[in-house]
N, C-alpha and C. Protein backbone atom coordinates (compact mmCIF):
# COMPACT_ATOMS: atom_id res chain seq x y z
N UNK A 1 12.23 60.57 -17.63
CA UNK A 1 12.88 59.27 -17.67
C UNK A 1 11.80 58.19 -17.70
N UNK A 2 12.12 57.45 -18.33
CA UNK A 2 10.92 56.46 -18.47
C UNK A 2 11.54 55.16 -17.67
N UNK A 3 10.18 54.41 -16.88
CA UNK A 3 10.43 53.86 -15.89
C UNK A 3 10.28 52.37 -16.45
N UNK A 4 11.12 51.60 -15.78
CA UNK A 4 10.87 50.35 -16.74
C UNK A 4 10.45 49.16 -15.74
N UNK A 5 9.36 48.37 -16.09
CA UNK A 5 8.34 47.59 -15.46
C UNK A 5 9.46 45.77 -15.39
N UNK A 6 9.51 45.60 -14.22
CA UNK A 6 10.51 44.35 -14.36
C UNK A 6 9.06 43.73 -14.03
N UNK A 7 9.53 42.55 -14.33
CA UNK A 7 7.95 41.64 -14.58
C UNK A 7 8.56 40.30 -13.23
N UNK A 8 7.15 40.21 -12.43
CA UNK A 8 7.52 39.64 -11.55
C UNK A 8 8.25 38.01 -11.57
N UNK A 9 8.85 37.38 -11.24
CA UNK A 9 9.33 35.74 -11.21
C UNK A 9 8.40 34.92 -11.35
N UNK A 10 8.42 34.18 -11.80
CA UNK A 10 7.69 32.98 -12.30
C UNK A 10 7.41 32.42 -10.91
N UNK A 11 5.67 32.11 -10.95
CA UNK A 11 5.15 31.75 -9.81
C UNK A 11 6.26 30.50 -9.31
N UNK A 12 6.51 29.11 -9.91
CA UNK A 12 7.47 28.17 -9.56
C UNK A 12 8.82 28.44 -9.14
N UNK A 13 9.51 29.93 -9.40
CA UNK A 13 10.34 30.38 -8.76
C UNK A 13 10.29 30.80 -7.62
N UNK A 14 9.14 31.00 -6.96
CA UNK A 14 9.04 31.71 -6.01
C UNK A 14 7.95 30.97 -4.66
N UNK A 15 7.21 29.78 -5.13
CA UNK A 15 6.79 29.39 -4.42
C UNK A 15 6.62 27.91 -4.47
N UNK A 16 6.63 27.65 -2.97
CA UNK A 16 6.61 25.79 -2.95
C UNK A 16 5.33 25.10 -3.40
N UNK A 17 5.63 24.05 -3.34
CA UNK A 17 4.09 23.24 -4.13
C UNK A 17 3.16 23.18 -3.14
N UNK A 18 2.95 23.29 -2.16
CA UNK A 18 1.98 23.54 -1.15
C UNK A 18 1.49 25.06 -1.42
N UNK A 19 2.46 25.97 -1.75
CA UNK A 19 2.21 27.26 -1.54
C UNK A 19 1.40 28.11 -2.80
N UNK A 20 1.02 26.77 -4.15
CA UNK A 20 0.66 27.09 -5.52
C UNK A 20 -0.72 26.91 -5.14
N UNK A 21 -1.89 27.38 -6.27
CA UNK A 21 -2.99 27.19 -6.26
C UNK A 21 -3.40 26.02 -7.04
N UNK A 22 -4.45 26.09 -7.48
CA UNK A 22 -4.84 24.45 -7.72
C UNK A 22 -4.37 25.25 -9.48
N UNK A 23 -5.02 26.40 -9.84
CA UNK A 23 -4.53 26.34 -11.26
C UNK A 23 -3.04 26.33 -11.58
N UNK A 24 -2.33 27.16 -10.61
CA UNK A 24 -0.63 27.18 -11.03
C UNK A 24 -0.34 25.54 -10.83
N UNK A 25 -0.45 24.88 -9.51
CA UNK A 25 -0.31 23.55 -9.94
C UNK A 25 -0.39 22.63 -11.03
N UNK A 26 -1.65 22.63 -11.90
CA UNK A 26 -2.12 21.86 -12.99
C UNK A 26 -0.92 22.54 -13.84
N UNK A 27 -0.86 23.82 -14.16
CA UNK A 27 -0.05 24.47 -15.19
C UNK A 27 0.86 24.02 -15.10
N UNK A 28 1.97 23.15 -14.02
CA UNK A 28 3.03 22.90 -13.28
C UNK A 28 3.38 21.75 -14.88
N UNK A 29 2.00 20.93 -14.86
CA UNK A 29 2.07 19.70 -15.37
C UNK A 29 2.55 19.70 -16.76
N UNK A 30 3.80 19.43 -17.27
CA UNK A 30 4.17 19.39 -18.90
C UNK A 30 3.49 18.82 -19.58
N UNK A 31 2.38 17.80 -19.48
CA UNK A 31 1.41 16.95 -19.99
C UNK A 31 2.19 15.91 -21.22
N UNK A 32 3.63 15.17 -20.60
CA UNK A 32 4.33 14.50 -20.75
C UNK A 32 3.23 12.71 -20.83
N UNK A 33 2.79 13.21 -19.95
CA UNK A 33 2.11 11.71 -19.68
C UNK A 33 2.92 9.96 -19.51
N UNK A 34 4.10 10.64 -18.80
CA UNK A 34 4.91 9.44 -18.12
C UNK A 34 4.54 8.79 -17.18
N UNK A 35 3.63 9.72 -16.14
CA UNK A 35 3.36 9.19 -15.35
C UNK A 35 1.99 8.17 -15.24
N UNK A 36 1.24 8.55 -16.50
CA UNK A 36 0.07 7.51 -17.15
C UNK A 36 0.52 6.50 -17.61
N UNK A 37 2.28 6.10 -17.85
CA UNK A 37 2.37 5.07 -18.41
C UNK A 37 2.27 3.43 -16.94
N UNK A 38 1.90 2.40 -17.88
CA UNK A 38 1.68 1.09 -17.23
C UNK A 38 2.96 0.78 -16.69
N UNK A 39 3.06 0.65 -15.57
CA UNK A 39 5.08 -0.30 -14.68
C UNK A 39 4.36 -0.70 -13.70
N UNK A 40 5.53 -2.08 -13.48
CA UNK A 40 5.11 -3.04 -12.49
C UNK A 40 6.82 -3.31 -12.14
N UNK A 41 6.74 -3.77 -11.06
CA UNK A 41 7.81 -4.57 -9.81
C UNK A 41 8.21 -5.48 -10.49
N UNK A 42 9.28 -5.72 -10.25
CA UNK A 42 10.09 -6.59 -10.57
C UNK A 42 10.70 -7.30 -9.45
N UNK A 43 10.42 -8.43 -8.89
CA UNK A 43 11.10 -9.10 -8.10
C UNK A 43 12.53 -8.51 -7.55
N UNK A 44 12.78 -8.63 -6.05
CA UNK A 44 14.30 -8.72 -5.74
C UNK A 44 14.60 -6.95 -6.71
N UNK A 45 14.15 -5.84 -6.88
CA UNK A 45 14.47 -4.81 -7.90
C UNK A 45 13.52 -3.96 -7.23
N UNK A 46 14.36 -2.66 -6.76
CA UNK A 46 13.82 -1.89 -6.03
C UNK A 46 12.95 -0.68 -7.42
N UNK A 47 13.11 -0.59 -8.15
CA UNK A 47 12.38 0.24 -9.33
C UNK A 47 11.52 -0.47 -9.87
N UNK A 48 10.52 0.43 -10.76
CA UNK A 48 9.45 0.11 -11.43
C UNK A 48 9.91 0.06 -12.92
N UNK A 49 9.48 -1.30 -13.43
CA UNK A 49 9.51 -1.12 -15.23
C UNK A 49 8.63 -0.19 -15.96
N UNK A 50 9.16 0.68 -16.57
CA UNK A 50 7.86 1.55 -17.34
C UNK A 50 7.93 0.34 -18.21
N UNK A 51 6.59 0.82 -18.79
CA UNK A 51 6.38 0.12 -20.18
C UNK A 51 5.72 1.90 -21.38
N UNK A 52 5.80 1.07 -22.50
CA UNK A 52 5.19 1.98 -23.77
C UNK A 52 3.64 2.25 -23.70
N UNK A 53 2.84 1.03 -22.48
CA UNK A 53 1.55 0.82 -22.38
C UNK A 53 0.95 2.40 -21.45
N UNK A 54 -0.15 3.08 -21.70
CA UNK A 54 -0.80 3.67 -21.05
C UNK A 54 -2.23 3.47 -20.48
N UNK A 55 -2.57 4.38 -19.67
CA UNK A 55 -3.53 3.99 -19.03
C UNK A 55 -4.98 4.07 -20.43
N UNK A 56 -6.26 3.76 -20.26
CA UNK A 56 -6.76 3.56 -21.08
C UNK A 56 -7.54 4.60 -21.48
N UNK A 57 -7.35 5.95 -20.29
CA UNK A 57 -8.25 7.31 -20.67
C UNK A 57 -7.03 7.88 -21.73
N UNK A 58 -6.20 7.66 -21.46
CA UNK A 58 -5.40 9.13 -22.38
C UNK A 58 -5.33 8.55 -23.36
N UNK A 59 -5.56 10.32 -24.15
CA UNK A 59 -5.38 9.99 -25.54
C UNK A 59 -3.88 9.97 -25.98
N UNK A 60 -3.72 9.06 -26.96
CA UNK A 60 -1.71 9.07 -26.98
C UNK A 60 -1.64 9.98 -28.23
N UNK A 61 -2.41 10.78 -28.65
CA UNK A 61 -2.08 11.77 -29.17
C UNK A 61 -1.68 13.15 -28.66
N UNK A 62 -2.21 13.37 -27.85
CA UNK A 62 -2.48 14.96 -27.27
C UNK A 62 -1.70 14.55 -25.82
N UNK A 63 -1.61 13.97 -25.17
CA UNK A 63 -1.33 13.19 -24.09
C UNK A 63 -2.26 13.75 -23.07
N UNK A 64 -3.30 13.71 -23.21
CA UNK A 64 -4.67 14.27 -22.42
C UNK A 64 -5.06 13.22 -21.55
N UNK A 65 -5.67 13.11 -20.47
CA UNK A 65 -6.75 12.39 -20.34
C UNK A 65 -8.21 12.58 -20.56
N UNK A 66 -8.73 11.55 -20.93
CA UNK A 66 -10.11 11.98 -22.10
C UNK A 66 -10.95 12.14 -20.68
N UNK A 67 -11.07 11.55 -19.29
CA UNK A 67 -12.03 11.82 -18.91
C UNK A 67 -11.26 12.45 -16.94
N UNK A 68 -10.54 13.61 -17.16
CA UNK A 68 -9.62 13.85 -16.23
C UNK A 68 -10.12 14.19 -14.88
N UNK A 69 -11.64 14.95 -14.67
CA UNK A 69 -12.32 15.06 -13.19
C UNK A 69 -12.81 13.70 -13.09
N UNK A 70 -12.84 12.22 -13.60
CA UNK A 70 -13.12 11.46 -13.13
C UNK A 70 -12.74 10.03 -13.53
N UNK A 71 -11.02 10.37 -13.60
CA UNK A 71 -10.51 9.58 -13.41
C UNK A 71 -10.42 8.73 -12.50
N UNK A 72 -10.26 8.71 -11.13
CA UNK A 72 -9.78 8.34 -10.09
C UNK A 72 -11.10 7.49 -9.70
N UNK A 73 -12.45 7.79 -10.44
CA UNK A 73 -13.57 6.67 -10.30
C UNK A 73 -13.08 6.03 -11.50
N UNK A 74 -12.89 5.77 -12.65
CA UNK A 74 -12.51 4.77 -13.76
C UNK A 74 -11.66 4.19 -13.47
N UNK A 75 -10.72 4.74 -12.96
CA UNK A 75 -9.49 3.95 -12.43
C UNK A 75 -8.85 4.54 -11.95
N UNK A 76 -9.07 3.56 -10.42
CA UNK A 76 -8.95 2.95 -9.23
C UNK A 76 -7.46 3.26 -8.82
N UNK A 77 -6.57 2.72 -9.47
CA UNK A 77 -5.50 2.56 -9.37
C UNK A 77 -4.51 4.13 -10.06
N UNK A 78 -5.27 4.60 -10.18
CA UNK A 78 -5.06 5.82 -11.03
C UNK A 78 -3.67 7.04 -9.88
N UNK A 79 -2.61 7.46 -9.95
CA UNK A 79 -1.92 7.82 -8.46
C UNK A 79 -1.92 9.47 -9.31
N UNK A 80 -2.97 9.88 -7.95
CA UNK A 80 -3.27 11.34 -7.82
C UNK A 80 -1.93 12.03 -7.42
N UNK A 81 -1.38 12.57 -7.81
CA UNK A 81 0.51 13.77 -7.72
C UNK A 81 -0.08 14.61 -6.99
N UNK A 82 0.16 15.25 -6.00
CA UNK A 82 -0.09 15.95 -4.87
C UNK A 82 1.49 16.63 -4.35
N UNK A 83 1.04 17.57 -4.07
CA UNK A 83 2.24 18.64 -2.85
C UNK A 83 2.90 17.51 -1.74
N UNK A 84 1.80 16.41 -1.29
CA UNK A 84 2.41 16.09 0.04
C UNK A 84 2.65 14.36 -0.32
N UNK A 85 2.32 13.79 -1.68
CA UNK A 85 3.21 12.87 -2.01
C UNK A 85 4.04 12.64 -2.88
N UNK A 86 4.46 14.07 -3.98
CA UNK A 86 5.24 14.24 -4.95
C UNK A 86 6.75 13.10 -4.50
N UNK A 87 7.26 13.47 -3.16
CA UNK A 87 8.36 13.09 -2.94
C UNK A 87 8.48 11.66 -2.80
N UNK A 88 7.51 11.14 -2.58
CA UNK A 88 7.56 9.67 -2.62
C UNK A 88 7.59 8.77 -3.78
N UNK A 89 6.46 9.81 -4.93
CA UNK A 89 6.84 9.00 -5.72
C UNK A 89 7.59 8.66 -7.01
N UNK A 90 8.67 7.75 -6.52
CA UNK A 90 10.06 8.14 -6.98
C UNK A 90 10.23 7.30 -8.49
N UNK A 91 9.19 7.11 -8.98
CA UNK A 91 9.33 6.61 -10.42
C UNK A 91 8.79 7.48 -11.00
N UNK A 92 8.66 8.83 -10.57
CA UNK A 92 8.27 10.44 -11.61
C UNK A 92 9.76 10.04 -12.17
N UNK A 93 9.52 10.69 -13.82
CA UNK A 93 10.83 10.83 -14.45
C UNK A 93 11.64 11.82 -13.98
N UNK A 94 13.01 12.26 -13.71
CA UNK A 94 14.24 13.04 -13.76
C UNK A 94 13.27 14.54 -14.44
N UNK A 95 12.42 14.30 -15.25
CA UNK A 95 12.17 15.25 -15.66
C UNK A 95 11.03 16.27 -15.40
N UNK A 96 10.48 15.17 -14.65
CA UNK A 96 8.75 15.72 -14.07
C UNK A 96 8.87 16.98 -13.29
N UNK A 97 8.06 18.17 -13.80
CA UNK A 97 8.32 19.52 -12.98
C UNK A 97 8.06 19.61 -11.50
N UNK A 98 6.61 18.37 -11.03
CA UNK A 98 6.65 18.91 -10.06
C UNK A 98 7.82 17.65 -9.02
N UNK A 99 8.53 17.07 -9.95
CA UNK A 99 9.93 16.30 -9.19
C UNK A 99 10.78 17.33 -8.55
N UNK A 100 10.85 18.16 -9.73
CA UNK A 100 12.10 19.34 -10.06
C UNK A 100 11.67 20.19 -9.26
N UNK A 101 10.55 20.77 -8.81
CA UNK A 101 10.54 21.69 -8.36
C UNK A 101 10.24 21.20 -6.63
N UNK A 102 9.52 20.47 -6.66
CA UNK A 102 9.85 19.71 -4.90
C UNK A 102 11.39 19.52 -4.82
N UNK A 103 12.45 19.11 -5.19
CA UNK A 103 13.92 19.39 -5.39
C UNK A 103 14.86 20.10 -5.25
N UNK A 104 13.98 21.95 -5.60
CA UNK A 104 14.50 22.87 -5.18
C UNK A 104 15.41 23.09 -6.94
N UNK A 105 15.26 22.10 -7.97
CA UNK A 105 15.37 22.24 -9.65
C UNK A 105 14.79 23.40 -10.37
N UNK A 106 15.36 24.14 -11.00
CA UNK A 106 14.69 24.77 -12.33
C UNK A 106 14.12 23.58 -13.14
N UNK A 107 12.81 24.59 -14.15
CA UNK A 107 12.35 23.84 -15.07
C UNK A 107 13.39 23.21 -16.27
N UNK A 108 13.24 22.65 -16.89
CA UNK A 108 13.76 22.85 -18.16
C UNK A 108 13.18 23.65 -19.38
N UNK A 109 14.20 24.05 -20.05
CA UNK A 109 13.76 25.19 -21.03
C UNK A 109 12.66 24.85 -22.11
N UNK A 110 12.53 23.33 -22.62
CA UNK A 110 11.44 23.12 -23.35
C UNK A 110 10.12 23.15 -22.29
N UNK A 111 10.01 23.13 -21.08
CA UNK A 111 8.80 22.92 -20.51
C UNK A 111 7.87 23.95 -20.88
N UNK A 112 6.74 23.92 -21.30
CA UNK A 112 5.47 24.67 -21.91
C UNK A 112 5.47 25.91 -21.25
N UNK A 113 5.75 26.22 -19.93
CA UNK A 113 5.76 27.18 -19.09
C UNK A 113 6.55 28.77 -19.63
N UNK A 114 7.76 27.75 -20.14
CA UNK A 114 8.93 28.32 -20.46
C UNK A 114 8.85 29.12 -22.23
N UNK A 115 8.65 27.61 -22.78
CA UNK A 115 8.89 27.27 -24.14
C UNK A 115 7.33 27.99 -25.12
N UNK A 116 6.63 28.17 -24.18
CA UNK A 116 5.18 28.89 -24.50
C UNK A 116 4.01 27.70 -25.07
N UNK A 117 4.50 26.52 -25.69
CA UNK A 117 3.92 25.17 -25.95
C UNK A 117 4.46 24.37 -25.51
N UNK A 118 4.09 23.25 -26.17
CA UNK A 118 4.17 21.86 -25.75
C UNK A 118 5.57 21.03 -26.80
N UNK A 119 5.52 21.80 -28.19
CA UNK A 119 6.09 21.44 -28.96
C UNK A 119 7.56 21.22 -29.36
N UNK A 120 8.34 21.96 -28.29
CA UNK A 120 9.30 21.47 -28.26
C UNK A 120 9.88 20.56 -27.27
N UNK A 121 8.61 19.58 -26.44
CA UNK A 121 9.22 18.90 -25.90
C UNK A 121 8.80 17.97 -26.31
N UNK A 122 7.36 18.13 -27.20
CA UNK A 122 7.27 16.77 -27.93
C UNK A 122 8.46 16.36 -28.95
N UNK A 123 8.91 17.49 -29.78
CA UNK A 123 9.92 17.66 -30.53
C UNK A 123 11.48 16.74 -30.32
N UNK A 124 11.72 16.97 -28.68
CA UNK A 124 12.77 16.00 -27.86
C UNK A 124 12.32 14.68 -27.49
N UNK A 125 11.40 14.49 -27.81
CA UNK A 125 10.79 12.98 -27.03
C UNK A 125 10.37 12.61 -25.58
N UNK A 126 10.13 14.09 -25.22
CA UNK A 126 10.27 13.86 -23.90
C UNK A 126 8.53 12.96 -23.01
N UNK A 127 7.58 13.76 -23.99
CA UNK A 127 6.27 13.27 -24.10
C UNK A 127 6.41 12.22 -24.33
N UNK A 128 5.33 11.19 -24.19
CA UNK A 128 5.24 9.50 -24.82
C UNK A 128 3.95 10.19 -25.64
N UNK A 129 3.60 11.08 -26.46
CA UNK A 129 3.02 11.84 -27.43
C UNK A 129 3.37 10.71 -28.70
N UNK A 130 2.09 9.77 -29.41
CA UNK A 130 2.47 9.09 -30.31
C UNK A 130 4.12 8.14 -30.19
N UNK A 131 3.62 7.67 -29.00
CA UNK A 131 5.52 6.39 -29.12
C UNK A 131 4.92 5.21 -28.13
N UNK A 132 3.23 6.09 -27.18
CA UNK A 132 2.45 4.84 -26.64
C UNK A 132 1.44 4.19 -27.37
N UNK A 133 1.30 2.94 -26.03
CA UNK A 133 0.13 2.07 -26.82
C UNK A 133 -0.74 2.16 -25.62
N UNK A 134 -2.09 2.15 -26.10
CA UNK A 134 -2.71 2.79 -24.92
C UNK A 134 -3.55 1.32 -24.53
N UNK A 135 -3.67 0.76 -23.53
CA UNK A 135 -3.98 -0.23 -22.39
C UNK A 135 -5.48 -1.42 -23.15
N UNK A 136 -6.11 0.03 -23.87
CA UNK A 136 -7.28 -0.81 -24.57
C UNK A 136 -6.90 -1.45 -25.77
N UNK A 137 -5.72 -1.43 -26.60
CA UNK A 137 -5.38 -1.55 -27.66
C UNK A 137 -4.46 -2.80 -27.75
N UNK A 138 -3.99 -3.53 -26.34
CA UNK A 138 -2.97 -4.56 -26.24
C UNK A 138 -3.61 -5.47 -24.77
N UNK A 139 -3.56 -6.81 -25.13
CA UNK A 139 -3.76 -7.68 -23.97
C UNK A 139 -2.99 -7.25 -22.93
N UNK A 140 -3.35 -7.57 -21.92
CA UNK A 140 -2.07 -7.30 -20.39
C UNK A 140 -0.96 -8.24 -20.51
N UNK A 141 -1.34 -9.43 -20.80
CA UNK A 141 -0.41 -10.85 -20.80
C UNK A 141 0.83 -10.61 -21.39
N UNK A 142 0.75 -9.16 -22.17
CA UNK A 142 1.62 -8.94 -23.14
C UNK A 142 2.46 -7.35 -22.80
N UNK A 143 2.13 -7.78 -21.87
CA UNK A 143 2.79 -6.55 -21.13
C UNK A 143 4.33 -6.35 -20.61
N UNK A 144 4.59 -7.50 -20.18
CA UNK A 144 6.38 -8.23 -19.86
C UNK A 144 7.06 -7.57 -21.50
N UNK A 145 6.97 -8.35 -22.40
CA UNK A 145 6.99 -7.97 -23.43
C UNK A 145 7.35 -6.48 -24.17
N UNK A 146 6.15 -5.84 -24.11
CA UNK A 146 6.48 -4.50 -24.39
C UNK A 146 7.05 -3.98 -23.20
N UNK A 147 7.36 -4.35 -21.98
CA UNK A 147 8.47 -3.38 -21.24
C UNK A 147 9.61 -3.98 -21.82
N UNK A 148 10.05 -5.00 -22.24
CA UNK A 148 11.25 -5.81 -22.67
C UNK A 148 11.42 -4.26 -24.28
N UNK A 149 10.58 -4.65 -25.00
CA UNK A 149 10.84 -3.92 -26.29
C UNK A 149 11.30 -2.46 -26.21
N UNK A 150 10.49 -1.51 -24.97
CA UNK A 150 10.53 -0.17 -24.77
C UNK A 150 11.56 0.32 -24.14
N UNK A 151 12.55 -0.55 -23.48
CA UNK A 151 13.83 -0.73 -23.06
C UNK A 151 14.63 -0.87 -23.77
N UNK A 152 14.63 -2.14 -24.75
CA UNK A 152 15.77 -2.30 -25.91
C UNK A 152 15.46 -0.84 -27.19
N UNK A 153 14.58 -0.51 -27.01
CA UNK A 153 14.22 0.79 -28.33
C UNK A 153 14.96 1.79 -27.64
N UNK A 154 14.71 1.91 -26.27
CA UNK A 154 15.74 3.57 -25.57
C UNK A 154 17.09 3.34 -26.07
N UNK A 155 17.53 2.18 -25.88
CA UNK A 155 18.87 2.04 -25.84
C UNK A 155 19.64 2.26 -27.29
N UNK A 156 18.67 2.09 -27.93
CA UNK A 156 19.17 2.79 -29.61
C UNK A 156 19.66 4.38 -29.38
């Protein structure tokens, strides 16, 4: 009789974000690059405006950051995603894995993990993959603005 090899659960099925290593963590990351995008406060408005603007390392092609072990010296302001502040920070998209999976969520089926690339979630729009403008390429002053535009464009 031939014995048949069940293949173990997907590390994110089976373990909490504290309980991942630093590589299953990174792997965690869809490389969506939502969370590189530019938002600011809005008066009296408990949420953050995204805007289309990104930070000025990533490339808005690949949605990489060009210089990723040293980010957090280029910029300052840069918010490191961690096991022990995932939950706080609550302008991760609905879609962010490690949202979903601090949540107690399955992935979604396009996530790279799943889907074996990247390409079918660039495919859904889920990436800002070519739809950003990256921070060096637009004044700040003009920033109100493109959150105004990147709002009225979703709504199409």
């Amino acid at each position: 009789m031939e014995r048949i090899v069940v293949p173990p659960e997907p590390f994110w099925q089976t373990k909490t974000l504290t309980e991942m290593s630093e590589e299953e963590w990174e792997s965690l990351c869809d490389g969506c690059a939502q969370c590189c995008q530019l938002k600011f406060k809005v008066a009296d408005r408990p949420e953050f405006v995204m805007t289309p603007v990104v930070c000025k390392l990533l490339d808005t092609e690949t949605c990489r950051c060009l210089s990723y072990e040293n980010r957090h010296n280029l910029v300052p302001d840069c918010v490191e995603i961690s096991p022990t502040n995932v939950d706080s920070l609550y302008w991760l998209p609905d879609s962010c894995a490690y949202r979903l999976i601090a949540e107690g969520k399955s992935l979604y089926d396009w996530h790279p993990l799943i889907a074996g690339d990247s390409q079918k979630m660039r495919d859904l729009g889920v990436s800002v993959a070519n739809r950003a403008i990256s921070e060096r390429d637009i004044h700040l002053d003009d920033l109100a603005t493109q959150a105004i535009k990147w709002v009225e464009d979703s709504d199409e």
